[in-house]
Protein backbone atom coordinates (compact mmCIF):
# COMPACT_ATOMS: atom_id res chain seq x y z
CA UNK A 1 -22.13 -25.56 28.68
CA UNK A 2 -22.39 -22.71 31.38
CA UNK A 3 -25.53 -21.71 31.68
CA UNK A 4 -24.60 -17.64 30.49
CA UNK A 5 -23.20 -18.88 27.43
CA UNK A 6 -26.10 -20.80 27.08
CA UNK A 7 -28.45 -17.69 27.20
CA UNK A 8 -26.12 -15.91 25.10
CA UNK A 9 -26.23 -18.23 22.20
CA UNK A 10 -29.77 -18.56 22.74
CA UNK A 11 -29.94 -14.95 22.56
CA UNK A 12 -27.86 -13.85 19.44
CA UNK A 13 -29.07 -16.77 17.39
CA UNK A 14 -32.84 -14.73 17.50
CA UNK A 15 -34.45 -17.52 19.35
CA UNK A 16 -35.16 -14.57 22.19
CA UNK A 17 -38.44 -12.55 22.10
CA UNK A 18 -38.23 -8.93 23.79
CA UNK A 19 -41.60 -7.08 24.86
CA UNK A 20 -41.48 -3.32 24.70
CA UNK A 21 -40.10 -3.01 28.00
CA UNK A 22 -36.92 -4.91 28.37
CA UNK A 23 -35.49 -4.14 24.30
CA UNK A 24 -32.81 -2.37 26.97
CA UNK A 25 -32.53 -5.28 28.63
CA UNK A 26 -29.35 -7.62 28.38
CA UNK A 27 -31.55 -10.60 28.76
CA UNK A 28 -34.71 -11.46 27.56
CA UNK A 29 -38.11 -11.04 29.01
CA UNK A 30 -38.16 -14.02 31.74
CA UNK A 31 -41.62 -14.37 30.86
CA UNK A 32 -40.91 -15.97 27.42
CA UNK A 33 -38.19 -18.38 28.95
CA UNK A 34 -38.75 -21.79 30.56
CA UNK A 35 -34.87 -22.41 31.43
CA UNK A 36 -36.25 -24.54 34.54
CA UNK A 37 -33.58 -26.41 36.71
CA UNK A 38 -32.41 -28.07 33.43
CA UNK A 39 -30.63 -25.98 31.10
CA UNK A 40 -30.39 -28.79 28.28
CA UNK A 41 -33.53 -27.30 27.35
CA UNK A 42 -31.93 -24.64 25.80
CA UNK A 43 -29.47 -26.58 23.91
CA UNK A 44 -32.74 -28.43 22.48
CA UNK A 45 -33.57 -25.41 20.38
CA UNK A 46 -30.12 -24.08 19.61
CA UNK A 47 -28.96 -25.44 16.59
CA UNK A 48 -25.64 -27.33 16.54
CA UNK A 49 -24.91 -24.41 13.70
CA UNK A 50 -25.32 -21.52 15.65
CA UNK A 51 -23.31 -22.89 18.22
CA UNK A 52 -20.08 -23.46 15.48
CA UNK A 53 -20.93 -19.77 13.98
CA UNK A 54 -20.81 -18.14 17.75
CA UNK A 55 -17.57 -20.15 18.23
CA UNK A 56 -16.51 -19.10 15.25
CA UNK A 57 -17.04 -15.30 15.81
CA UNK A 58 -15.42 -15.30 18.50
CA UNK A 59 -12.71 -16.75 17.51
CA UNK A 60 -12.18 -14.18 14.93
CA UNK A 61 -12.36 -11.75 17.12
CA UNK A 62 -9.08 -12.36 18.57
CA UNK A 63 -7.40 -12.15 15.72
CA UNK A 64 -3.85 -10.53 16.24
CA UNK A 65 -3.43 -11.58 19.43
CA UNK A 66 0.20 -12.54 19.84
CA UNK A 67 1.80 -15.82 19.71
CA UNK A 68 3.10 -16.21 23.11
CA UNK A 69 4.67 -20.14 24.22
CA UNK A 70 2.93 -21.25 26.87
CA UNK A 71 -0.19 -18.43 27.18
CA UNK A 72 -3.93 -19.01 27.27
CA UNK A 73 -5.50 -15.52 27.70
CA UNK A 74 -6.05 -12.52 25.26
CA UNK A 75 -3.86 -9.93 27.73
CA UNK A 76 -0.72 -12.47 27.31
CA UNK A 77 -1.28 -13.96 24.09
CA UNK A 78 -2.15 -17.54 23.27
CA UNK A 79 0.16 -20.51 22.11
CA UNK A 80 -1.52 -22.67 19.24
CA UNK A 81 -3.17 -24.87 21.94
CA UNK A 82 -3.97 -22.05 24.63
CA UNK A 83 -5.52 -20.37 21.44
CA UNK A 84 -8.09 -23.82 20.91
CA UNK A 85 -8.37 -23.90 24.73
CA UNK A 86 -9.43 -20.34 25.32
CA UNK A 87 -12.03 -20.39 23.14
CA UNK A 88 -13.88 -23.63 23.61
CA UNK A 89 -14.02 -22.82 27.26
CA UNK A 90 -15.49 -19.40 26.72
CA UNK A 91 -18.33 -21.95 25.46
CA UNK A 92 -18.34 -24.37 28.04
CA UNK A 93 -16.86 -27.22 26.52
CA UNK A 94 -13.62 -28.20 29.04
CA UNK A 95 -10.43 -29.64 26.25
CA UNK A 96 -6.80 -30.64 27.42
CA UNK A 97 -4.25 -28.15 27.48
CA UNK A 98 -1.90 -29.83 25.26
CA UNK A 99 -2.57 -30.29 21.17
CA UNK A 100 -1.98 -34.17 21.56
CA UNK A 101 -4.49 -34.29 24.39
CA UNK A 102 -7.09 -32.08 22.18
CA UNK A 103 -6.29 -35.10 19.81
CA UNK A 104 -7.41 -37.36 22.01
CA UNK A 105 -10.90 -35.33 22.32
CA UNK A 106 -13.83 -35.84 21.02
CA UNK A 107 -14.35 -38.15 17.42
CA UNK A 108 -11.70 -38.64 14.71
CA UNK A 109 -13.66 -36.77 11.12
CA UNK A 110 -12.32 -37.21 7.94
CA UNK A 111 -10.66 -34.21 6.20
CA UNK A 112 -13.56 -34.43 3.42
CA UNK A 113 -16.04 -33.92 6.23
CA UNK A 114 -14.65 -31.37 8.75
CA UNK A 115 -16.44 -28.41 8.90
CA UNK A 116 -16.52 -24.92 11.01
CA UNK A 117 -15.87 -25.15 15.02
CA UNK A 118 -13.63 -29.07 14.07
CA UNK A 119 -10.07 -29.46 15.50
CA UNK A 120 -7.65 -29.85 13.38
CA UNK A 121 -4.08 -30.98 14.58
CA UNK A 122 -0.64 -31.21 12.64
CA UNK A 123 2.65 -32.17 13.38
CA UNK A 124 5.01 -29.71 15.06
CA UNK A 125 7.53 -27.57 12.55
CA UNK A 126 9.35 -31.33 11.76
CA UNK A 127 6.87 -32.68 9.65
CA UNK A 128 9.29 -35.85 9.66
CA UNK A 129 8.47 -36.34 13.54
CA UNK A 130 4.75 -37.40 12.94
CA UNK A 131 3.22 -36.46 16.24
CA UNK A 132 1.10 -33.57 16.94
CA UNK A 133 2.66 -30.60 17.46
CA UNK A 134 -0.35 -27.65 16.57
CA UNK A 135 -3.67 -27.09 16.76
CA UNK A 136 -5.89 -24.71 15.07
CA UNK A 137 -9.71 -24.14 14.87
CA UNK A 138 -11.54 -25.21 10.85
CA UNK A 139 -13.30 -22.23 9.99
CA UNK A 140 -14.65 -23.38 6.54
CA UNK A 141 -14.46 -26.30 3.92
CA UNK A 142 -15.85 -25.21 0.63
CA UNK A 143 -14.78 -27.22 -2.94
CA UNK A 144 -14.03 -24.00 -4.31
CA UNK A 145 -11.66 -22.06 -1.56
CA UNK A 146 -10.57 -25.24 0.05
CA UNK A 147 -10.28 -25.55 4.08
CA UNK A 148 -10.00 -22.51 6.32
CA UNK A 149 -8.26 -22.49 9.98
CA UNK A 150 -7.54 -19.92 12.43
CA UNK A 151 -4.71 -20.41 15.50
CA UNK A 152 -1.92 -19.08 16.96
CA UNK A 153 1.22 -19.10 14.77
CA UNK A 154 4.77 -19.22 15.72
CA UNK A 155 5.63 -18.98 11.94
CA UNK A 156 6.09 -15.62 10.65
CA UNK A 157 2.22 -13.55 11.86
CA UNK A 158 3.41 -14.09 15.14
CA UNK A 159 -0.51 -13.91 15.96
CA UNK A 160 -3.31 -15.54 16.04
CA UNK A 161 -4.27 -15.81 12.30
CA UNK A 162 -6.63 -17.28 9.57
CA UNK A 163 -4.92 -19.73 7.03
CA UNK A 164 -5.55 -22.07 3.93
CA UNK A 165 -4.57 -25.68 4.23
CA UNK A 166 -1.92 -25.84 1.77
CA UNK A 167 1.89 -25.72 1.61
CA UNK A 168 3.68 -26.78 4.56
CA UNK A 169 0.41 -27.19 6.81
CA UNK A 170 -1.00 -29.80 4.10
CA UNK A 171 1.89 -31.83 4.37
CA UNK A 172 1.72 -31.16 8.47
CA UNK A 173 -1.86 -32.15 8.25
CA UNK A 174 -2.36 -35.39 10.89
CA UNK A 175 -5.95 -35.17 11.49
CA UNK A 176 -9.64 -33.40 12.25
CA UNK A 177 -11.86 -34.02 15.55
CA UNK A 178 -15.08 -33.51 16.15
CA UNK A 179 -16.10 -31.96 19.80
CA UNK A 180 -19.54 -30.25 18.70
């Protein structure tokens, strides 16, 4: 991970301590950081669930963004795999372009088991051509409200969207992947 993100997880996860003097400050009071030449010693003490809520948030907060083929930024609108793209970078973590490359990335998790910051990948609009084709980002998977994913639709929000994992996405469904 870069090492801003870094310090900004580190930050909004309240592992920072502020002194009197720097509660303006953007960063913390050097004094009460040992980043050293190594910044893995940050990752040390943030947990791997802060990191998949600060994904997560941020990922909400693009939201409405239009669907645009092709597009990986928030002032030209995202694609379903510019969408995934986009925001893992944001976080340091580098992903191919493409939803069958993101496929390819990181470990293969059972539906059961995916949870918030996963991958999860379907088949294009044909589910009878069974190769990925979309990409979205799991938000939550809770027994009672079922899975949760947000990406960029070409269906009818035209945006970048939350949605359940039912309907035509259930039967789209071709797996989860693990890059936390």
């Amino acid at each position: 991970m870069k090492a801003a993100h870094l310090i900004k997880i580190f930050c909004l996860t309240g592992l920072c301590f502020l002194n009197n003097h720097s509660l303006n400050a953007k960063f913390p009071d050097k004094s009460y950081l040992n980043i050293g030449a190594n910044t893995h010693d940050i990752v040390a003490v943030t947990s791997e669930v802060d990191a998949e809520k600060e994904i997560i948030a941020f990922a909400k907060k693009l939201l409405g963004v239009p669907y645009r083929y092709g597009q990986t930024s928030p002032n030209t609108g995202f694609d379903c795999s510019g969408f995934v793209y986009y925001v893992f970078k944001e976080f340091g973590i580098s992903l191919p372009r493409s939803s069958a490359g993101m496929g390819q990335a990181g470990a293969d998790v059972a539906l059961e088991e995916a949870k918030a910051g996963d991958i999860i990948l379907f088949t294009g609009t044909n589910p009878a051509k069974r190769s990925i084709g979309h990409v979205g980002i799991v938000l939550s998977n809770e027994d009672k409200e079922g899975l949760r994913f947000i990406h960029a639709s070409s269906g009818k929000a035209q945006a970048v969207t939350e949605t359940n994992l039912e309907g035509s996405y259930q039967r789209r469904f071709m797996k989860v992947v693990r890059v936390l």
